[in-house]
PDB file of N, CA and C in Angstrom:
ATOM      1  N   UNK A   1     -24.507 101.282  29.133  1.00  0.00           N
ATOM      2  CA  UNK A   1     -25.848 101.823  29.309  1.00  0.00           C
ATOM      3  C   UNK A   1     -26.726 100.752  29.955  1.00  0.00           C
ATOM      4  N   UNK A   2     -27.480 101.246  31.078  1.00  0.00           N
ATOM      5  CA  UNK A   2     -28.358 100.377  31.394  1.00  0.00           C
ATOM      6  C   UNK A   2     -29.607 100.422  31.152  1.00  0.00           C
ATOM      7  N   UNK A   3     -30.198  99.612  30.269  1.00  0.00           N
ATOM      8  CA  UNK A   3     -31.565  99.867  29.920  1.00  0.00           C
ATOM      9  C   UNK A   3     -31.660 101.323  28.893  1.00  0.00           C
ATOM     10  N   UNK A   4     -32.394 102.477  29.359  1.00  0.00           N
ATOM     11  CA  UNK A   4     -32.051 103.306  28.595  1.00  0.00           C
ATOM     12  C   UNK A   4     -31.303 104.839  29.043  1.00  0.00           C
ATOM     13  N   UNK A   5     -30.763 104.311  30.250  1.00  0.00           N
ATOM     14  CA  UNK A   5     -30.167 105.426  31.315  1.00  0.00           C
ATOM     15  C   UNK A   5     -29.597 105.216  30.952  1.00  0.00           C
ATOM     16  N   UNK A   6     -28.253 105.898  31.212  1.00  0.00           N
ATOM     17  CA  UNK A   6     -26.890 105.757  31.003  1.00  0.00           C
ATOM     18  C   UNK A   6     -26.672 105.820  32.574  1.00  0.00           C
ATOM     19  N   UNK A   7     -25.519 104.990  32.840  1.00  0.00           N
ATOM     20  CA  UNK A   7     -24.678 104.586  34.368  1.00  0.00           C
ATOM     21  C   UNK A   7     -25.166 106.123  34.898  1.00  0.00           C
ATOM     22  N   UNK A   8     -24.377 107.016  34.459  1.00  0.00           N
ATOM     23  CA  UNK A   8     -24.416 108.401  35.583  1.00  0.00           C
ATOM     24  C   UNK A   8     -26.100 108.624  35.737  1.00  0.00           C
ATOM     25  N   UNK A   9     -26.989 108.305  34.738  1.00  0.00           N
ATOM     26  CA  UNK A   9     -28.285 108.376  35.241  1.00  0.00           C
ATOM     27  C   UNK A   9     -29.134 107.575  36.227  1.00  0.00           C
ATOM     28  N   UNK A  10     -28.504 106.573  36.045  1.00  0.00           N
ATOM     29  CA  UNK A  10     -29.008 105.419  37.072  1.00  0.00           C
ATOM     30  C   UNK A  10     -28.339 105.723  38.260  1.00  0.00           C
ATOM     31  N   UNK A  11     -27.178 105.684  38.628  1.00  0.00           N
ATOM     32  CA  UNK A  11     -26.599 106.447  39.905  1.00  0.00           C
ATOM     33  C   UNK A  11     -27.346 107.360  40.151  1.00  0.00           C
ATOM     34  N   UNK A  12     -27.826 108.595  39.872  1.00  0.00           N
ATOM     35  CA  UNK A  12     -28.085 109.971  39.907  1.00  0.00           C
ATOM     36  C   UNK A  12     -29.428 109.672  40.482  1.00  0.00           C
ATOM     37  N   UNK A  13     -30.517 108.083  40.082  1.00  0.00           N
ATOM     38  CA  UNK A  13     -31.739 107.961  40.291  1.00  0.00           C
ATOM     39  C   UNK A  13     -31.783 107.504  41.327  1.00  0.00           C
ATOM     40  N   UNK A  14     -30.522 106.387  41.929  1.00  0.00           N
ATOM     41  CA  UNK A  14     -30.373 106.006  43.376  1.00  0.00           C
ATOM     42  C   UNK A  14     -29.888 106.894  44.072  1.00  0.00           C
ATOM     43  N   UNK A  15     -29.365 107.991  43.624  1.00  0.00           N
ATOM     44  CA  UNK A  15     -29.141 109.207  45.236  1.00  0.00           C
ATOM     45  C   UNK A  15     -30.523 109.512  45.367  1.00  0.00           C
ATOM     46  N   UNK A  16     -31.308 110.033  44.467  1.00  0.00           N
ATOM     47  CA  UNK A  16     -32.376 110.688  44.929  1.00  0.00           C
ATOM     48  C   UNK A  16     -33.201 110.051  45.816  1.00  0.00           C
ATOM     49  N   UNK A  17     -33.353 108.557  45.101  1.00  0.00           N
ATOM     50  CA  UNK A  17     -34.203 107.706  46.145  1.00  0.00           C
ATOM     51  C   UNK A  17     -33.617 107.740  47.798  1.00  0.00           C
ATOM     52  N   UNK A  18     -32.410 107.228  47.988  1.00  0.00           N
ATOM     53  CA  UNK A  18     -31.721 107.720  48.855  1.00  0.00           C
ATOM     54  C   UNK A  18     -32.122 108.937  49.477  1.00  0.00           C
ATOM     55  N   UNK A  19     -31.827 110.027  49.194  1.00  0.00           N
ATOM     56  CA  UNK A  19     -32.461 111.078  49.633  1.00  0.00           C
ATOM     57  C   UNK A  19     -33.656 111.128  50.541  1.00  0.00           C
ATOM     58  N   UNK A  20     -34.894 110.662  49.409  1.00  0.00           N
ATOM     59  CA  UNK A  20     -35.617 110.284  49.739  1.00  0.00           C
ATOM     60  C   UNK A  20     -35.619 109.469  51.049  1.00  0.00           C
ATOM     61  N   UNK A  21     -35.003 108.265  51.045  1.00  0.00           N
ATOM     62  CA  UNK A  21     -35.627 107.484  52.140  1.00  0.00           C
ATOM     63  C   UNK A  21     -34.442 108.281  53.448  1.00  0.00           C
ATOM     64  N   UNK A  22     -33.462 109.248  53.384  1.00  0.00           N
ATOM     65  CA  UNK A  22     -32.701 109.806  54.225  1.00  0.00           C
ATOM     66  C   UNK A  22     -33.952 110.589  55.307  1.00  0.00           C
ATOM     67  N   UNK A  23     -34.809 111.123  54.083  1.00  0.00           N
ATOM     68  CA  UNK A  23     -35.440 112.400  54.534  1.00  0.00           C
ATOM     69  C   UNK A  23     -36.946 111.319  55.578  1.00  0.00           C
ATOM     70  N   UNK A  24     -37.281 110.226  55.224  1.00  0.00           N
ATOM     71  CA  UNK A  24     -38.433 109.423  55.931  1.00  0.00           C
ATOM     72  C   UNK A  24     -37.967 108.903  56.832  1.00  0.00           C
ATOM     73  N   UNK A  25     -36.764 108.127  57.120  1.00  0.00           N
ATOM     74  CA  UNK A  25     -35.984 107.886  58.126  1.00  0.00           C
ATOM     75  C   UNK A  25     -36.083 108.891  58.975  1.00  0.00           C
ATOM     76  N   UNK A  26     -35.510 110.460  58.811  1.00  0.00           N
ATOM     77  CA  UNK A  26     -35.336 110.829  59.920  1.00  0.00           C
ATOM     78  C   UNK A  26     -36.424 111.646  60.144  1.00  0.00           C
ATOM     79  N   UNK A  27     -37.614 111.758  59.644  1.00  0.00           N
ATOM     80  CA  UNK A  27     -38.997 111.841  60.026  1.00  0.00           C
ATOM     81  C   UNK A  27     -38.783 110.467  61.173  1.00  0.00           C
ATOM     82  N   UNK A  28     -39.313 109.611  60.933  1.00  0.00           N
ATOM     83  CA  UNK A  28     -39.219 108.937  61.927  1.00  0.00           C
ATOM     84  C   UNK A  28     -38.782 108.621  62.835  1.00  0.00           C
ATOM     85  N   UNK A  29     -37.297 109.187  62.842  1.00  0.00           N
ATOM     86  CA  UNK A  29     -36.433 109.207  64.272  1.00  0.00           C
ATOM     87  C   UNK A  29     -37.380 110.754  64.371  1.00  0.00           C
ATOM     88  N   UNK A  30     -37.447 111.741  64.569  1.00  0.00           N
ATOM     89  CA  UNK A  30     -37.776 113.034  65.296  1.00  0.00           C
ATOM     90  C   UNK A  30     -39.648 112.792  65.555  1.00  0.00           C
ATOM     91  N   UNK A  31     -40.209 111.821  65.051  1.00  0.00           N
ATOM     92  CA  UNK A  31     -41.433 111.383  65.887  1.00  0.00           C
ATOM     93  C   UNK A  31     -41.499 110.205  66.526  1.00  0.00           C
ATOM     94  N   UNK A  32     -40.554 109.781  67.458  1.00  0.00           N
ATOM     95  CA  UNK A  32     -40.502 108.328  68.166  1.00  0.00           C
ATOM     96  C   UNK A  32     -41.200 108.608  69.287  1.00  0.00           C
ATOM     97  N   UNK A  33     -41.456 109.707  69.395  1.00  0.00           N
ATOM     98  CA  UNK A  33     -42.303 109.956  71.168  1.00  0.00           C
ATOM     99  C   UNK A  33     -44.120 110.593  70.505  1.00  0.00           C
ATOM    100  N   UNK A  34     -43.881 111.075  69.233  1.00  0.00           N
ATOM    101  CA  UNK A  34     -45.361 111.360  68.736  1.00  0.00           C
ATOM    102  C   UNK A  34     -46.147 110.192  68.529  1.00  0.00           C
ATOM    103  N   UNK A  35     -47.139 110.688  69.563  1.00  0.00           N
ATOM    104  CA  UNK A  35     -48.407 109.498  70.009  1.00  0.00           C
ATOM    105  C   UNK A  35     -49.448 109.763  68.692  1.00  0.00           C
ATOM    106  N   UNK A  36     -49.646 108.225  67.937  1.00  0.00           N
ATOM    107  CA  UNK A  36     -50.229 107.607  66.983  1.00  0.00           C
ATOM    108  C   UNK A  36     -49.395 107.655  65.556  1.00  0.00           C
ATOM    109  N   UNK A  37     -48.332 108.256  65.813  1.00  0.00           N
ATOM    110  CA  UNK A  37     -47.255 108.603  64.578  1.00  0.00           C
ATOM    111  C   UNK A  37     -46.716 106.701  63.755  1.00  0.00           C
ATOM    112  N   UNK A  38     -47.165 106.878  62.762  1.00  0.00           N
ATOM    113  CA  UNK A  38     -46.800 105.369  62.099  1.00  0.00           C
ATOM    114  C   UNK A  38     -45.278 105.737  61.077  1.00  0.00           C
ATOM    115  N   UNK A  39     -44.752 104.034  61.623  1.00  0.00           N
ATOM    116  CA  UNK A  39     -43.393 104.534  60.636  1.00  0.00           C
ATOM    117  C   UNK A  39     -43.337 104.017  59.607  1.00  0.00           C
ATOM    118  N   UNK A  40     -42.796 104.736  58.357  1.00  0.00           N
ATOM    119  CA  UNK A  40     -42.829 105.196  56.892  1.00  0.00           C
ATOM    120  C   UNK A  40     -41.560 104.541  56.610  1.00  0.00           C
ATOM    121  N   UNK A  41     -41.578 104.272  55.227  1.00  0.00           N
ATOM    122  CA  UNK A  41     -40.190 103.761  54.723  1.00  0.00           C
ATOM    123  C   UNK A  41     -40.508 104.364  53.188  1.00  0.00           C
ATOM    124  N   UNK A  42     -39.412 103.293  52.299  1.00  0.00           N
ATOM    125  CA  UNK A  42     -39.776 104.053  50.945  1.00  0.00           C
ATOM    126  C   UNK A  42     -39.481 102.778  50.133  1.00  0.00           C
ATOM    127  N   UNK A  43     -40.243 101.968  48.872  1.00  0.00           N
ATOM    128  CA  UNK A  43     -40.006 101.143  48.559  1.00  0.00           C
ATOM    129  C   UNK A  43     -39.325 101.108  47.697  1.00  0.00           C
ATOM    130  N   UNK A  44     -37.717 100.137  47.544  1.00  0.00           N
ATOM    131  CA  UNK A  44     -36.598 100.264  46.891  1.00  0.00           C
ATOM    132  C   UNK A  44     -36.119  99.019  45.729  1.00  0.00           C
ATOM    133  N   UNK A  45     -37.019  98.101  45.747  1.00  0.00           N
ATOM    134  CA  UNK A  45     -37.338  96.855  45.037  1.00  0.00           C
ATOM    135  C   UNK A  45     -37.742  97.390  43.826  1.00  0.00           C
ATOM    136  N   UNK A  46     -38.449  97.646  43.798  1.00  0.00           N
ATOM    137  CA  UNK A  46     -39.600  97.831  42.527  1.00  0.00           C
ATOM    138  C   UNK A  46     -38.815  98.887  41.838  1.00  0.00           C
ATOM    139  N   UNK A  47     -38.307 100.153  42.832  1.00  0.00           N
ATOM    140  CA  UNK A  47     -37.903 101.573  41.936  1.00  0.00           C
ATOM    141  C   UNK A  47     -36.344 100.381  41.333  1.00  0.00           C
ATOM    142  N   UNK A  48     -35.810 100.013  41.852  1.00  0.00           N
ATOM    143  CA  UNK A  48     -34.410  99.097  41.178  1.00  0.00           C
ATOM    144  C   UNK A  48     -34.349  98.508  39.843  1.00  0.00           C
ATOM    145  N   UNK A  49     -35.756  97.145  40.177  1.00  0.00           N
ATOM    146  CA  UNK A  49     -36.176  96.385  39.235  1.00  0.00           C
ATOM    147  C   UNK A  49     -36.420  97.870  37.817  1.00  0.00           C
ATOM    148  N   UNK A  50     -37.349  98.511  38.381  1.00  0.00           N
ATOM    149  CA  UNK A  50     -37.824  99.390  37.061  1.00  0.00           C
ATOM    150  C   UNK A  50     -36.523 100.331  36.129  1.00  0.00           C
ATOM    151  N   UNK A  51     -35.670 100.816  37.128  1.00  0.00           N
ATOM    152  CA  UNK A  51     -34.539 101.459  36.549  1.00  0.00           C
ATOM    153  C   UNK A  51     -33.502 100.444  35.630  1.00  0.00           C
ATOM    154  N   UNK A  52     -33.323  99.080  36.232  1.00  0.00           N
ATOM    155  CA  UNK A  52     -32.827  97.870  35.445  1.00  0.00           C
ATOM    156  C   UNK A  52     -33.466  97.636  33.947  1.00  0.00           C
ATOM    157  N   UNK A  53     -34.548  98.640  34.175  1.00  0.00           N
ATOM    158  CA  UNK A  53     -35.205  98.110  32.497  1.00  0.00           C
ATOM    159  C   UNK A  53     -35.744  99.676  31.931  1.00  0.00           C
ATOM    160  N   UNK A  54     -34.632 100.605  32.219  1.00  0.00           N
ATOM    161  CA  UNK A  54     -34.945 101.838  31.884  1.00  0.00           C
ATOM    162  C   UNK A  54     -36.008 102.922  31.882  1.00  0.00           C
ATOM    163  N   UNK A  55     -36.516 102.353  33.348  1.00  0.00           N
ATOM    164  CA  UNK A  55     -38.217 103.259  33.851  1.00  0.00           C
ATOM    165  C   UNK A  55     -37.575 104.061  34.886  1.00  0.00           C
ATOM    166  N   UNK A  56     -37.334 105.363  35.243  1.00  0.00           N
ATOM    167  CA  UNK A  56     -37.157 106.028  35.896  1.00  0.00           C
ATOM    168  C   UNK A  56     -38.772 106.443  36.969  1.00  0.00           C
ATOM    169  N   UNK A  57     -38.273 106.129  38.069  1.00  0.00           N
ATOM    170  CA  UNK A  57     -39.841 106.453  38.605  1.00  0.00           C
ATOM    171  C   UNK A  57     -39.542 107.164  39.964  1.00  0.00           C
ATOM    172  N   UNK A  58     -40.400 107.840  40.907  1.00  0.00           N
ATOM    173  CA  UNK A  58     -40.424 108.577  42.211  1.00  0.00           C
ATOM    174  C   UNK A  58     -40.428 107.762  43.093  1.00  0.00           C
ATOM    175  N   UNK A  59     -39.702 108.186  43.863  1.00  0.00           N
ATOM    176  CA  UNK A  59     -39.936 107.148  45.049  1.00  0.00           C
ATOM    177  C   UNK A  59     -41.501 107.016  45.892  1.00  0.00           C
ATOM    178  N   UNK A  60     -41.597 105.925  46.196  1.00  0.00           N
ATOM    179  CA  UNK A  60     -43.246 105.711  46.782  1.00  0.00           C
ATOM    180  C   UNK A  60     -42.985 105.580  48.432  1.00  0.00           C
ATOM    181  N   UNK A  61     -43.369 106.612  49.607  1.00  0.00           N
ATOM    182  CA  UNK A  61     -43.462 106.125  50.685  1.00  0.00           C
ATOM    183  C   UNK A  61     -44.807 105.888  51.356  1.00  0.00           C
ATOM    184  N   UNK A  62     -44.604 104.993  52.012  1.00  0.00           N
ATOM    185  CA  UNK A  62     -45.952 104.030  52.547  1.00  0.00           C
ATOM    186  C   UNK A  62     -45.537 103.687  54.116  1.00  0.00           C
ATOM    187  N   UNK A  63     -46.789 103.460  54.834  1.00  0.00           N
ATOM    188  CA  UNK A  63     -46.875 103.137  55.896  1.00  0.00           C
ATOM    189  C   UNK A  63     -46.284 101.763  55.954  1.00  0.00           C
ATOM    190  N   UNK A  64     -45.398 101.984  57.357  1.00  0.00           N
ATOM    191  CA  UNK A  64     -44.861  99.827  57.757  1.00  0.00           C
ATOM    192  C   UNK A  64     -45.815  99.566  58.201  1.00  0.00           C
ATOM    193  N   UNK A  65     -46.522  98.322  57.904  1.00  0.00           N
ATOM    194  CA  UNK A  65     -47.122  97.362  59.049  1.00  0.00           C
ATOM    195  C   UNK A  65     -46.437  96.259  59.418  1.00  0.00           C
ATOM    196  N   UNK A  66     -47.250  95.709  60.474  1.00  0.00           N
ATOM    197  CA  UNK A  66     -46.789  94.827  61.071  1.00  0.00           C
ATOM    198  C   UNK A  66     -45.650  94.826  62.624  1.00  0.00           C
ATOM    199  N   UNK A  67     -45.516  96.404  62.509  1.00  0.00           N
ATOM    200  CA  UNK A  67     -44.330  96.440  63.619  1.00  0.00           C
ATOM    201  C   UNK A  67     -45.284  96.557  65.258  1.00  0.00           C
ATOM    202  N   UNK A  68     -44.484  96.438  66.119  1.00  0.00           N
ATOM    203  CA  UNK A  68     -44.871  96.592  67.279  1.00  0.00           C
ATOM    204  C   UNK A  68     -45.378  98.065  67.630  1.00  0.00           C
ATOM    205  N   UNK A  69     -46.777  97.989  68.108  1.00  0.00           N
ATOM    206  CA  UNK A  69     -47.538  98.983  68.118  1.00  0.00           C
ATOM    207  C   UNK A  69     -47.590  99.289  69.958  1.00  0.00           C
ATOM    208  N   UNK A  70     -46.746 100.540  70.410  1.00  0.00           N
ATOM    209  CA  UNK A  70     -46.964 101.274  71.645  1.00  0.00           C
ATOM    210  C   UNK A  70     -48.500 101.352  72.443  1.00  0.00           C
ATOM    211  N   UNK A  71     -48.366 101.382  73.638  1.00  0.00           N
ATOM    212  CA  UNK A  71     -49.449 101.981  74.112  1.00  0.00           C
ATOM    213  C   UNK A  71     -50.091 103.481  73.453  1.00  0.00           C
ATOM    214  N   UNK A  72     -49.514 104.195  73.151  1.00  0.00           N
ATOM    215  CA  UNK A  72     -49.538 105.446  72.579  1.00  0.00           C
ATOM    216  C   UNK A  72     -49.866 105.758  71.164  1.00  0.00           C
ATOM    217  N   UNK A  73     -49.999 104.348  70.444  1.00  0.00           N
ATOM    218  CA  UNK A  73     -50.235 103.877  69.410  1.00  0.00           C
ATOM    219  C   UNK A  73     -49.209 104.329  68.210  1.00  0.00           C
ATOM    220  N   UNK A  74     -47.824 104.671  68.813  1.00  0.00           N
ATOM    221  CA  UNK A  74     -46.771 105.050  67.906  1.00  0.00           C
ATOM    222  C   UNK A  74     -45.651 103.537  67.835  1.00  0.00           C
ATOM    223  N   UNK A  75     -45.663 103.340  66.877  1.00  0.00           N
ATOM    224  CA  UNK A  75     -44.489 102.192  66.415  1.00  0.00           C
ATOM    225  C   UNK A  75     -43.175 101.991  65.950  1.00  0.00           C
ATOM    226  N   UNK A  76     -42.811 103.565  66.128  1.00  0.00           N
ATOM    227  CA  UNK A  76     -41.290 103.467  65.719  1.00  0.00           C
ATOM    228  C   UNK A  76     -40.372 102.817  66.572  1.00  0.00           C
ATOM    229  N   UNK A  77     -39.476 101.950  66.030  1.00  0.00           N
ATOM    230  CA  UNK A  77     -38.538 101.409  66.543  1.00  0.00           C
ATOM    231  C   UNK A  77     -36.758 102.124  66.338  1.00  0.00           C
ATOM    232  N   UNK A  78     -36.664 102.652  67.616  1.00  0.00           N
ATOM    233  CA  UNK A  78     -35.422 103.996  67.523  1.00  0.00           C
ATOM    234  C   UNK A  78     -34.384 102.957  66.928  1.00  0.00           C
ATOM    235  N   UNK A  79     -34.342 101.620  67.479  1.00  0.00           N
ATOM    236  CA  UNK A  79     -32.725 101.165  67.424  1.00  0.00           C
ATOM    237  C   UNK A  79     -33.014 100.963  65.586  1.00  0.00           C
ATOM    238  N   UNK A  80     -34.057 100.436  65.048  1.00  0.00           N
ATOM    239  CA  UNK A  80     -33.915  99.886  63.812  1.00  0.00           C
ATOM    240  C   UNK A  80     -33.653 101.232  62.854  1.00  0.00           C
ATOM    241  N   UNK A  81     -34.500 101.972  63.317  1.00  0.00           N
ATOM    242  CA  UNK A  81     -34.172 103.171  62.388  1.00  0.00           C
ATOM    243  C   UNK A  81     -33.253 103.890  62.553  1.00  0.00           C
ATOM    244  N   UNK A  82     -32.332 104.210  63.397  1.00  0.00           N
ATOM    245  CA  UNK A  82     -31.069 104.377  63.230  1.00  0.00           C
ATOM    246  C   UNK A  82     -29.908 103.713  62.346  1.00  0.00           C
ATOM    247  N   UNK A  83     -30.356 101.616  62.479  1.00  0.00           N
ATOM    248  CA  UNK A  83     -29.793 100.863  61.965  1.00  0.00           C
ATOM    249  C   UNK A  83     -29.843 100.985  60.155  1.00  0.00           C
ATOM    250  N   UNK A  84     -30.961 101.496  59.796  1.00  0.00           N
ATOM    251  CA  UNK A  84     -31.143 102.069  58.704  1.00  0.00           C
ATOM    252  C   UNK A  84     -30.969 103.259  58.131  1.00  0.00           C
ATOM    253  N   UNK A  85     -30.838 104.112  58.922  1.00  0.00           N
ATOM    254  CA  UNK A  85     -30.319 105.292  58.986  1.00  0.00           C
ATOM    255  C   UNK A  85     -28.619 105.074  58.485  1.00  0.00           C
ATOM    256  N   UNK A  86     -28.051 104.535  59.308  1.00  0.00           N
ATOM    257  CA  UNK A  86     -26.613 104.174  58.933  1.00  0.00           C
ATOM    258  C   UNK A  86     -26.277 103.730  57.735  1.00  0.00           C
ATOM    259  N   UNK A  87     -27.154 102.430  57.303  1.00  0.00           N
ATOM    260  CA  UNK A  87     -27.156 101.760  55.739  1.00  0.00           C
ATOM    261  C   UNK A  87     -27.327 102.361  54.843  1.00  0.00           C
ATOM    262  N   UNK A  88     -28.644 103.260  54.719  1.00  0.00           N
ATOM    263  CA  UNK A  88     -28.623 104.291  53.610  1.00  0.00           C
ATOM    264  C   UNK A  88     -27.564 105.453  53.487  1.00  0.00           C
ATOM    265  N   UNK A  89     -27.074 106.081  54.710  1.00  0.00           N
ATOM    266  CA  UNK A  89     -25.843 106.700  54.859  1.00  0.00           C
ATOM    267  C   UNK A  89     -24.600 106.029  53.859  1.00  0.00           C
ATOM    268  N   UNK A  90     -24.364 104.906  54.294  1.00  0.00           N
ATOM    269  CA  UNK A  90     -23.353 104.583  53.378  1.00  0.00           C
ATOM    270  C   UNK A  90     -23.665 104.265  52.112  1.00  0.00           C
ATOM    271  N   UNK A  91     -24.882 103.467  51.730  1.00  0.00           N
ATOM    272  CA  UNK A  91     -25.452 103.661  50.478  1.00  0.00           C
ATOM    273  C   UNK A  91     -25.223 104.916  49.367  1.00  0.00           C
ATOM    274  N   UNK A  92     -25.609 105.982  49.873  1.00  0.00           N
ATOM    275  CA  UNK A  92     -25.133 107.580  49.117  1.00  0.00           C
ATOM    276  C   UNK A  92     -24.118 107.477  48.984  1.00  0.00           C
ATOM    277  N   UNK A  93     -23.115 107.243  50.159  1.00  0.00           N
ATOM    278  CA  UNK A  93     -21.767 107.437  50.124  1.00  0.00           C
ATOM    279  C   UNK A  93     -20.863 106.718  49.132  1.00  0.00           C
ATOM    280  N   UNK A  94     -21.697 105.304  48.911  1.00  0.00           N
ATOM    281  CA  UNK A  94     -20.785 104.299  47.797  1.00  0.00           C
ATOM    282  C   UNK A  94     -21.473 104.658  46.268  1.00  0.00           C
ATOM    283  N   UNK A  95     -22.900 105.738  46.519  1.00  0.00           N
ATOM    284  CA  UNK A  95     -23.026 105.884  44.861  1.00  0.00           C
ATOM    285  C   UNK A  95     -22.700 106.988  44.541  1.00  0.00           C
ATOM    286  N   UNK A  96     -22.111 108.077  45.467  1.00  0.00           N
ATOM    287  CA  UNK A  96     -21.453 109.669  45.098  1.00  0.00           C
ATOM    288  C   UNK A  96     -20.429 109.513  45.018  1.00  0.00           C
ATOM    289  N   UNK A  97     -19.660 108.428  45.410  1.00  0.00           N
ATOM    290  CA  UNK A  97     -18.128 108.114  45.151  1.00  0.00           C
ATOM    291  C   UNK A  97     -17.878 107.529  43.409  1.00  0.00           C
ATOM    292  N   UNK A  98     -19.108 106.666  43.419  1.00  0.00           N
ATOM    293  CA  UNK A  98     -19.051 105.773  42.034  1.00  0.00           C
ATOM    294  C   UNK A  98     -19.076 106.756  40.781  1.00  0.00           C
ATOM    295  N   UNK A  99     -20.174 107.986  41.141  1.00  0.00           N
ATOM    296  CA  UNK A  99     -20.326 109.522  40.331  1.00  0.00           C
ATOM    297  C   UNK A  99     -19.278 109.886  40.004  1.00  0.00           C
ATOM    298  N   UNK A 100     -18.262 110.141  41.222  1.00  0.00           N
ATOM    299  CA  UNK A 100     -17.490 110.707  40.954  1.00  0.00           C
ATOM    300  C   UNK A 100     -16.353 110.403  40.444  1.00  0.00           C
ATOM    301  N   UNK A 101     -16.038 108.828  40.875  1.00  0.00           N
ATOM    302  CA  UNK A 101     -15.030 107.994  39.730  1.00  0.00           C
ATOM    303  C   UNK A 101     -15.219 108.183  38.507  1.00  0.00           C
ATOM    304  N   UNK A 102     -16.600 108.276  38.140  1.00  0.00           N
ATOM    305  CA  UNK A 102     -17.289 107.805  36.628  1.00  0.00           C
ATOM    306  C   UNK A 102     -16.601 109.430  35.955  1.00  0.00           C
ATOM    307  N   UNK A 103     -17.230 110.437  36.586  1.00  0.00           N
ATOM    308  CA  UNK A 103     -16.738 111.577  36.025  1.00  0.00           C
ATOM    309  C   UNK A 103     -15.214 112.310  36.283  1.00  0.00           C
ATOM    310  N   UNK A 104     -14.270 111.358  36.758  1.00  0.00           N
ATOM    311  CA  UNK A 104     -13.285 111.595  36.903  1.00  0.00           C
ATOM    312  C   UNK A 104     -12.504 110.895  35.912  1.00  0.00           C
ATOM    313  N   UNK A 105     -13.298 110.088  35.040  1.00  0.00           N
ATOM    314  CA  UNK A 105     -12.543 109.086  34.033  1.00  0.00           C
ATOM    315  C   UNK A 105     -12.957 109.808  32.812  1.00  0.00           C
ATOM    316  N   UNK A 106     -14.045 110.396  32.619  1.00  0.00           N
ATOM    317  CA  UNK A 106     -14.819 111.237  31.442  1.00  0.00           C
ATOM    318  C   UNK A 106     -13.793 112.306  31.126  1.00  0.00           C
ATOM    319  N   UNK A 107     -13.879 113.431  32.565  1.00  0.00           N
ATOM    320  CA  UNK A 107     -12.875 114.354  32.842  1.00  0.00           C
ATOM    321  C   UNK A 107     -11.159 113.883  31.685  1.00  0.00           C
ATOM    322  N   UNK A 108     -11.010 113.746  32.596  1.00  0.00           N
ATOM    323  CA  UNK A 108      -9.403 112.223  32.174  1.00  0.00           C
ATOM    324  C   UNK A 108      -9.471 111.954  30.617  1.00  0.00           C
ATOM    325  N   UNK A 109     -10.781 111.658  30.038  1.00  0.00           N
ATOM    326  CA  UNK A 109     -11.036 111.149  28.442  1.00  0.00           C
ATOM    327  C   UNK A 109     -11.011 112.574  27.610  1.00  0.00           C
ATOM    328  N   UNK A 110     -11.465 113.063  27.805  1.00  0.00           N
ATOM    329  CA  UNK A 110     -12.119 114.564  27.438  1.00  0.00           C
ATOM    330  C   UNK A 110     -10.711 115.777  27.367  1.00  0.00           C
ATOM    331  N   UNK A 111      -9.622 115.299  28.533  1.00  0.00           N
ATOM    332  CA  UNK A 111      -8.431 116.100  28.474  1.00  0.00           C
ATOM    333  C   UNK A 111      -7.530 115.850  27.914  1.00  0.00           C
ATOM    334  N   UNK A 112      -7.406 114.334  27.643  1.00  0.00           N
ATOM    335  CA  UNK A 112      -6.716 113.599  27.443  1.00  0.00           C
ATOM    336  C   UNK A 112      -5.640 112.962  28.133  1.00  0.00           C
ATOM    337  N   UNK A 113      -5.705 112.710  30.019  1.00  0.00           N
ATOM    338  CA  UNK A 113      -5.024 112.757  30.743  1.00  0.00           C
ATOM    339  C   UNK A 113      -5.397 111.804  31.223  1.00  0.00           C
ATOM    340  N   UNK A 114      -4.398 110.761  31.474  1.00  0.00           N
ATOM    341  CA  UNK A 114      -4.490 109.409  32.092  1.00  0.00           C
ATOM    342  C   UNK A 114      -4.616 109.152  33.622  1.00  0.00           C
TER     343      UNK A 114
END
C-alpha cells in the first residue's frame, strides 16, 4: 500500500492524469496555427509527490510560459509536443501493463493458479 491507496489505486490515478495530459497535448498539437493560442501542459510533480502520501487530487492544467512567442502570438512548439506526446504515450502504456500484471496475479491468487 502506498500511503493510503493501494498500488492498483495509485496506478489507476496516473492513467487518469495521463489522460489528462494526452487530452492537453493534443489540444495543442490541433492549435499550432491558432493565432494567440498559448500552450497548456498539466502539472505532474506535485499530483506524484501528493499520491506518495495518499492525497488523490485532479489534475491542474496551466498555461507554459516562457516559450517562444510567434508573430501571431501563438507559442506552440510542434516538434516538442509531439516529443511529449510520445513520452506520455508510453507512460500509459508502462502503467496499463503494470494494472494488468497486478490483476493477473490477484486473478492467479483468487483461482488458485500459478
Amino acid at each position: 500500500m502506498i500511503g493510503n491507496l493501494s498500488q492498483i489505486e495509485h496506478l489507476s490515478a496516473l492513467m487518469q492524469h495521463s489522460q489528462t495530459r494526452q487530452e492537453v497535448i493534443s489540444s495543442n498539437i490541433a492549435n499550432v496555427n491558432t493565432p494567440m493560442y498559448k500552450t497548456q501542459d498539466v502539472r505532474f510533480e506535485e499530483v506524484l509527490e501528493n499520491l506518495g502520501k495518499g492525497i488523490r487530487q485532479q489534475a491542474e492544467v496551466y498555461d507554459v510560459e516562457g516559450l517562444t512567442v510567434r508573430q501571431d502570438g501563438n507559442n506552440v512548439d510542434l516538434n516538442h509536443e509531439l516529443a511529449k506526446l510520445t513520452k506520455n504515450v508510453l507512460a500509459y502504456q508502462t502503467y496499463s501493463q503494470v494494472v494488468a500484471s497486478k490483476l493477473g496475479t490477484y486473478r492467479a491468487a483468487i483461482t488458485g493458479r500459478a
